[in-house]
Every structure is written in structure tokens, then in C-alpha cells.
C-alpha atoms as a PDB file:
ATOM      1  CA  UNK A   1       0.000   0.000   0.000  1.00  0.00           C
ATOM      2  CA  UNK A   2       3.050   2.266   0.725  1.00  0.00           C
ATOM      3  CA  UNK A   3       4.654   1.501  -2.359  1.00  0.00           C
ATOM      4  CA  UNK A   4       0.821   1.838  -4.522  1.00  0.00           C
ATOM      5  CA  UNK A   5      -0.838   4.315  -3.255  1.00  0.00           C
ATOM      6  CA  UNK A   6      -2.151   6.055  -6.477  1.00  0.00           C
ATOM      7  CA  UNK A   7      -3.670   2.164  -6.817  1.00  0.00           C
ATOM      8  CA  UNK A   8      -7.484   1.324  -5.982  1.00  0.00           C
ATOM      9  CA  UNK A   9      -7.448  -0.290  -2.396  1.00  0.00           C
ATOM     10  CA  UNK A  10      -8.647  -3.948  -3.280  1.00  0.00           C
ATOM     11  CA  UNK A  11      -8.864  -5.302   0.359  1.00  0.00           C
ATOM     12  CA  UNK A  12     -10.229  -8.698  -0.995  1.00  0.00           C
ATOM     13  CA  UNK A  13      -6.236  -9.160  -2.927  1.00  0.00           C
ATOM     14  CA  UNK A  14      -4.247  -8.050   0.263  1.00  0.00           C
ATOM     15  CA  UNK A  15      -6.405 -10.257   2.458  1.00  0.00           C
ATOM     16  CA  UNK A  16      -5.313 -13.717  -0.387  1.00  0.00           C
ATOM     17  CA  UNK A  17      -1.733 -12.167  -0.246  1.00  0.00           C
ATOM     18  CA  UNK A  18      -2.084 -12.614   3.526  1.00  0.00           C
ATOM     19  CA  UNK A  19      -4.178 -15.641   3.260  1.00  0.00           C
ATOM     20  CA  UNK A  20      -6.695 -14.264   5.540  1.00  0.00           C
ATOM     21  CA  UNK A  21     -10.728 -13.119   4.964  1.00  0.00           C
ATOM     22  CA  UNK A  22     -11.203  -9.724   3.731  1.00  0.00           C
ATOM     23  CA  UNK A  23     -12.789  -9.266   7.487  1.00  0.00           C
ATOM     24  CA  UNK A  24     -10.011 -10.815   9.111  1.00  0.00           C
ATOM     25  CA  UNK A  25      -7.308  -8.819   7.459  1.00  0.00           C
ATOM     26  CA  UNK A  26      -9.252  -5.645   8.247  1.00  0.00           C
ATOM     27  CA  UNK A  27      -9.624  -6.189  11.705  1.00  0.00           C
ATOM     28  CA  UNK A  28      -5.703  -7.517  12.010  1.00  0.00           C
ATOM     29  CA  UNK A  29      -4.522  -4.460   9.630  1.00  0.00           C
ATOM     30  CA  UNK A  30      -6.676  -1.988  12.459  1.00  0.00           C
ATOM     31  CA  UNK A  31      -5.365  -4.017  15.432  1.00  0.00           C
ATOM     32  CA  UNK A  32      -1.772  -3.194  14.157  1.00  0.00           C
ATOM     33  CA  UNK A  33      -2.191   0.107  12.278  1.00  0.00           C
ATOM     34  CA  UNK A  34      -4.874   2.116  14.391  1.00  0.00           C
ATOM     35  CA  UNK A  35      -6.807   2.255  11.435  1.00  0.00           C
ATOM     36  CA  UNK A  36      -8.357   0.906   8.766  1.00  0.00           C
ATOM     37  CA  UNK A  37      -6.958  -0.369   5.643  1.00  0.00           C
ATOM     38  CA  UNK A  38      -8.714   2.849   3.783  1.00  0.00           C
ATOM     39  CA  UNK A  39      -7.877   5.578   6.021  1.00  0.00           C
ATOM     40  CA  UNK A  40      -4.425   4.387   6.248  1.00  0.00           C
ATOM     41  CA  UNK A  41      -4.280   4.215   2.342  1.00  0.00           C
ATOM     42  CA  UNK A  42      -5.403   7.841   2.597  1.00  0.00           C
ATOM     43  CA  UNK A  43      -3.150   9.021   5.135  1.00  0.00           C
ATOM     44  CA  UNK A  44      -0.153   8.099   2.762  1.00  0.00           C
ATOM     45  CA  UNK A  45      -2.135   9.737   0.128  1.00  0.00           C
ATOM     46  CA  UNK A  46      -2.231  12.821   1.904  1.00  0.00           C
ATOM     47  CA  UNK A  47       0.976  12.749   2.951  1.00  0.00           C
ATOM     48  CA  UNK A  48       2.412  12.062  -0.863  1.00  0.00           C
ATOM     49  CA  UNK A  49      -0.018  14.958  -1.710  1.00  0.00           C
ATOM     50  CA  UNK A  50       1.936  17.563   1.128  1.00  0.00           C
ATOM     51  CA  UNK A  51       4.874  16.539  -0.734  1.00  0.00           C
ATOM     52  CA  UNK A  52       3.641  17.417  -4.150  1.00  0.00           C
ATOM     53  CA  UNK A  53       1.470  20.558  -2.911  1.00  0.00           C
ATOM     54  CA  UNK A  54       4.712  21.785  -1.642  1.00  0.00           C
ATOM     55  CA  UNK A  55       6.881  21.717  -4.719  1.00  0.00           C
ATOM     56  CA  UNK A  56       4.291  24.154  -6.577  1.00  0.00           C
ATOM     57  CA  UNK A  57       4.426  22.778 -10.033  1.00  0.00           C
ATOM     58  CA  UNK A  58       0.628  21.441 -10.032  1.00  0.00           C
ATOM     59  CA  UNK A  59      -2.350  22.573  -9.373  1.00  0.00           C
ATOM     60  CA  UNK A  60      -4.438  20.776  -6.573  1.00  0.00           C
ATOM     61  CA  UNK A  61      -6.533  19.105  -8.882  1.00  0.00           C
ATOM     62  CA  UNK A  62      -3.573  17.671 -10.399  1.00  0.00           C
ATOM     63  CA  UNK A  63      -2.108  16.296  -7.384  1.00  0.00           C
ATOM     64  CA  UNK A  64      -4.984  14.997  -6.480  1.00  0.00           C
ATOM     65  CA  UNK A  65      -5.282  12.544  -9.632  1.00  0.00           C
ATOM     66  CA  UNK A  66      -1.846  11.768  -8.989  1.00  0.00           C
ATOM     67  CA  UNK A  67      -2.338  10.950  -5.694  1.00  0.00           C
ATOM     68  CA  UNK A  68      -4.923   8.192  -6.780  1.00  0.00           C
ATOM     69  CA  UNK A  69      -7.509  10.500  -5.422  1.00  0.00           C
ATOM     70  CA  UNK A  70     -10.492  10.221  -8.063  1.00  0.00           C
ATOM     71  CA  UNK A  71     -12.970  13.093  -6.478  1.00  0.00           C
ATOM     72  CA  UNK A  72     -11.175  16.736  -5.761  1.00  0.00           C
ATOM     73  CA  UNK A  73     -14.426  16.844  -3.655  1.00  0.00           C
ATOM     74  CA  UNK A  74     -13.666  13.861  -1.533  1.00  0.00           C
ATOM     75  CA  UNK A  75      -9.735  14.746  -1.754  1.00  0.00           C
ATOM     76  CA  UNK A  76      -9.898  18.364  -0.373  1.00  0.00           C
ATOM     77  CA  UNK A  77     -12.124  17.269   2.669  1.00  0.00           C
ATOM     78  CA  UNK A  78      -9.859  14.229   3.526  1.00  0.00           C
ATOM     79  CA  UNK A  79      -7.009  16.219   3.045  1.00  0.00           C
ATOM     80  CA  UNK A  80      -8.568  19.374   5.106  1.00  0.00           C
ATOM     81  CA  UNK A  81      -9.568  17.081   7.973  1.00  0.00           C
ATOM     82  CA  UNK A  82      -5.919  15.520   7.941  1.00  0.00           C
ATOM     83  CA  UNK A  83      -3.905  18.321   7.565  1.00  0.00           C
ATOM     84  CA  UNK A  84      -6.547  21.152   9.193  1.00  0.00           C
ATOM     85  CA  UNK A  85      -6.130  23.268   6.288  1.00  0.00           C
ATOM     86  CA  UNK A  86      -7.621  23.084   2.544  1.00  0.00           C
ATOM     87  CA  UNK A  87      -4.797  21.862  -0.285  1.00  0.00           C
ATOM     88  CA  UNK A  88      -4.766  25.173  -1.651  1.00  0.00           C
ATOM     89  CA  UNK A  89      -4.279  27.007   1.199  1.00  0.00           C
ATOM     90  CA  UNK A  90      -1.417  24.781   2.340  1.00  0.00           C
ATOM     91  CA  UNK A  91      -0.336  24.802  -1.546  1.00  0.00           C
ATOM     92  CA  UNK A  92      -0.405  28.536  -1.270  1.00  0.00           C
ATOM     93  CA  UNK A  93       1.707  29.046   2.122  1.00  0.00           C
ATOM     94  CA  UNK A  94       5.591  29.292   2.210  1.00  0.00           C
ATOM     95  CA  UNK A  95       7.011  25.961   3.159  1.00  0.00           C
ATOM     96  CA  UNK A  96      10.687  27.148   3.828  1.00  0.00           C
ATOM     97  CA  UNK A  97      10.608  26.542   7.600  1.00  0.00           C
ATOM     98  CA  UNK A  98      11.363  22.694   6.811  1.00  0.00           C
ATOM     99  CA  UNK A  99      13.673  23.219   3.525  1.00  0.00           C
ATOM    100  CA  UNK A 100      16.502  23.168   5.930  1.00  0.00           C
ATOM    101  CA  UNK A 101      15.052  19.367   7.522  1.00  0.00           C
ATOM    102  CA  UNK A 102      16.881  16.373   6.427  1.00  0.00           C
ATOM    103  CA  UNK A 103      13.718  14.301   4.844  1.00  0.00           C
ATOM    104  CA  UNK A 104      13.352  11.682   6.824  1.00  0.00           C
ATOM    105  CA  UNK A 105      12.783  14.241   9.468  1.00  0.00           C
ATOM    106  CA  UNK A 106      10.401  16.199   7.237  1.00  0.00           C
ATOM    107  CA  UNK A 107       8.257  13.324   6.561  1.00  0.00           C
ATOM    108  CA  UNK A 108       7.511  12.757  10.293  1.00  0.00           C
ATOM    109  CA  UNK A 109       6.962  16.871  10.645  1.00  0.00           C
ATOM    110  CA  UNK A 110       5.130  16.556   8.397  1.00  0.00           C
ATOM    111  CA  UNK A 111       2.898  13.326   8.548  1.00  0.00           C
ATOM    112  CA  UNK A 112      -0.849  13.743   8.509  1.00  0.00           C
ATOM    113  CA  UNK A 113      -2.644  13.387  11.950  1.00  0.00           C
ATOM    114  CA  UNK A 114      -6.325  12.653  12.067  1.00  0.00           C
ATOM    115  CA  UNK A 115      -8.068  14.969  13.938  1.00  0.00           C
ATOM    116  CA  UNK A 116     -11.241  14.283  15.924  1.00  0.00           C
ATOM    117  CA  UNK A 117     -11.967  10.446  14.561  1.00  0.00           C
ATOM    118  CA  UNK A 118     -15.063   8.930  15.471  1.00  0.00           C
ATOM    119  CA  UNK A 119     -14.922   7.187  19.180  1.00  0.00           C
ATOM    120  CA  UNK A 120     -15.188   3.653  18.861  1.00  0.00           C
ATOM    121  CA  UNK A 121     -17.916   3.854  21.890  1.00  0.00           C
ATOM    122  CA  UNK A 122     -21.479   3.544  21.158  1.00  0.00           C
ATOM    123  CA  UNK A 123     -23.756   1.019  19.718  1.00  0.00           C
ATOM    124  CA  UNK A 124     -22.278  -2.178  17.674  1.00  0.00           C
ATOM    125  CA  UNK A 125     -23.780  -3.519  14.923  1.00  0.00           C
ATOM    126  CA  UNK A 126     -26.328  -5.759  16.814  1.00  0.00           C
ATOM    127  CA  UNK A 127     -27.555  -2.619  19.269  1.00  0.00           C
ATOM    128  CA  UNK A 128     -24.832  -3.475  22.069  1.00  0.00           C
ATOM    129  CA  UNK A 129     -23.812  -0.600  23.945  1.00  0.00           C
ATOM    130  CA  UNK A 130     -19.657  -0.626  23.513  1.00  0.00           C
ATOM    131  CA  UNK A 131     -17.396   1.156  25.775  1.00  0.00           C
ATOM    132  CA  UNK A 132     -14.085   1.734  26.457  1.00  0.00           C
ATOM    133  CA  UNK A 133     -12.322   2.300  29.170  1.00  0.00           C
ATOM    134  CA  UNK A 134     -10.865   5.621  30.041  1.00  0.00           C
ATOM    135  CA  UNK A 135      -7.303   5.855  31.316  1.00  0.00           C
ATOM    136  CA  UNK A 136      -8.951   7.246  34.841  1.00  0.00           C
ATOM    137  CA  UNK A 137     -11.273   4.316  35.193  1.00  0.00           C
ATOM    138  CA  UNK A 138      -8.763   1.419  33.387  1.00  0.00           C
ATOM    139  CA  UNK A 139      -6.629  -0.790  36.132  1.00  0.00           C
ATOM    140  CA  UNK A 140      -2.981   0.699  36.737  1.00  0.00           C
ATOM    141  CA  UNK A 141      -0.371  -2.258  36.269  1.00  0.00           C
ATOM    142  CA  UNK A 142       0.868  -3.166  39.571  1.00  0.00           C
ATOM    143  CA  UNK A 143       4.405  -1.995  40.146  1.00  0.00           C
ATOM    144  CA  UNK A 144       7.855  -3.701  39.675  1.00  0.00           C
ATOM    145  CA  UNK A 145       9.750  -3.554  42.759  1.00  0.00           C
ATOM    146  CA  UNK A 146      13.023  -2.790  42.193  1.00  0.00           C
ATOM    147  CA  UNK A 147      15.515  -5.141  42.157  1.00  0.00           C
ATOM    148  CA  UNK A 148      18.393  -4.901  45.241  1.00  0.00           C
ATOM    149  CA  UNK A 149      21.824  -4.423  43.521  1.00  0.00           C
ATOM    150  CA  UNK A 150      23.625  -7.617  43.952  1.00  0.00           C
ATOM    151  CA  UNK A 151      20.532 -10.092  44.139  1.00  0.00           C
ATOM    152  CA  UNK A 152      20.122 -12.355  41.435  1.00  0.00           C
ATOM    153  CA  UNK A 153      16.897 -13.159  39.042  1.00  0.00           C
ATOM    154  CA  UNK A 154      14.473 -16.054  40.209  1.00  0.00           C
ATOM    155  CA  UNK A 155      14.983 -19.402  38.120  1.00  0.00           C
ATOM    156  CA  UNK A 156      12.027 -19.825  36.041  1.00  0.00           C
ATOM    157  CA  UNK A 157      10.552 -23.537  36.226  1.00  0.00           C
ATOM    158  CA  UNK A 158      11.874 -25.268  32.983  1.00  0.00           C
ATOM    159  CA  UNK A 159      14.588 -23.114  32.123  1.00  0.00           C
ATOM    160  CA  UNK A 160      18.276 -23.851  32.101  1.00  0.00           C
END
């Protein structure tokens, strides 16, 4: 997906490549990612889009094709509720605080965050009431007590 973004997602091919359901893979891909296979495609879309948006040479409708983006519509609010500013506003804006950035360091500056994504609480699909747990309710893990300098780790049973 990193490698083809301007590609159609086709979930169904990634989940035979992984030999796993379509479901499956989607819920493994958002267990691992944070997100689903789509918005993740997206996010790289967006950010390959920064990086085009920034050079100058094309307009936003441009970038947006050849970001694999097929509605400008669709494009500029993804991109707008990413990045918290329309394309042609941030295609418009000087971009020479980060010329001096090696790039690897640019690309996490400037990597899209999602900004207020839909809580996973509320009703599932069958009605259910789902929750989760805030931090000030969840369980703290119990402390490690530290170890006294000198003492030596416990043997665990079946090991050497």
C-alpha cells in the first residue's frame, strides 16, 4: 500500500496475499495500524499529496489525480480534515521553515494526523452498547519492585 498508493485499495487481494478473509485482514490491519486499511491508504495519500502541494508545479486538482484520489471533492475534505487546512491554502503558504530538515525528518513533521476520529464507543452492529475504558477508570499495572543491587533473578521452572 506504501509503495501503490495512487492504486485502488482492493482489500479482498491483500487479504489472499495474507491468506486471511477480507474481514479478518481488516480487523488484524486496524489491530496493528490504528486504522483501517482505507484511512491508512489515505493518510499516505495525503501525505504524498503535502509533498507534491509543496513543490508548486501542479495545481491541486492535479495532485490529487496523482495521488490516486479520483474526487477533488472527496480529496480536499480528507485532506482538510488531515492536515486542518484546505490543499490550496497549504499549496499557497511558504514551506521554507522545513527546507533546511533532512527528509526523513520532514516526513515525520510533516505526517498527517487525524483529527477528531469517530470514538469507537457507542452502539455495535447488533444494538450493544460498547465502551471503552478511560485511562482514569482502566486498572494501573501493579508496580515492579526494584531489584536490590547484587541479588540475582528467580529461576524460572523449565529453564536452564
Amino acid at each position: 500500500m506504501d509503495r501503490d498508493y495512487a492504486e485502488p485499495l482492493d482489500v479482498p487481494a491483500l487479504a489472499r496475499d495474507a491468506l486471511m478473509s477480507p474481514g479478518h485482514f481488516s480487523r488484524s490491519f486496524r489491530a496493528a495500524f490504528g486504522e483501517t486499511p482505507y484511512s491508512y491508504l489515505m493518510t499516505r495519500r495525503i501525505e504524498r499529496a503535502k509533498a507534491l502541494l509543496r513543490r508548486g508545479d501542479l495545481t491541486v486538482t492535479e495532485v490529487c489525480m496523482a495521488v490516486g484520489c479520483t474526487s477533488l471533492g472527496s480529496f480536499s475534505s480528507r485532506f482538510t480534515e488531515l492536515v486542518g487546512e484546505s490543499p490550496s491554502a497549504y499549496r499557497a503558504r511558504s514551506h521554507d521553515d522545513g527546507a533546511a530538515l533532512p527528509a526523513c525528518v520532514a516526513k515525520i513533521h510533516t505526517r498527517p494526523v487525524r483529527r477528531g476520529e469517530a470514538s469507537p464507543a457507542g452502539p455495535d452492529r447488533s444494538g450493544r452498547e460498547r465502551t471503552r475504558p478511560s485511562p482514569a477508570t482502566a486498572e494501573p499495572e501493579p508496580p515492579t519492585a526494584p531489584v536490590p543491587p547484587g541479588a540475582r533473578p528467580t529461576a524460572v521452572p523449565g529453564s536452564p
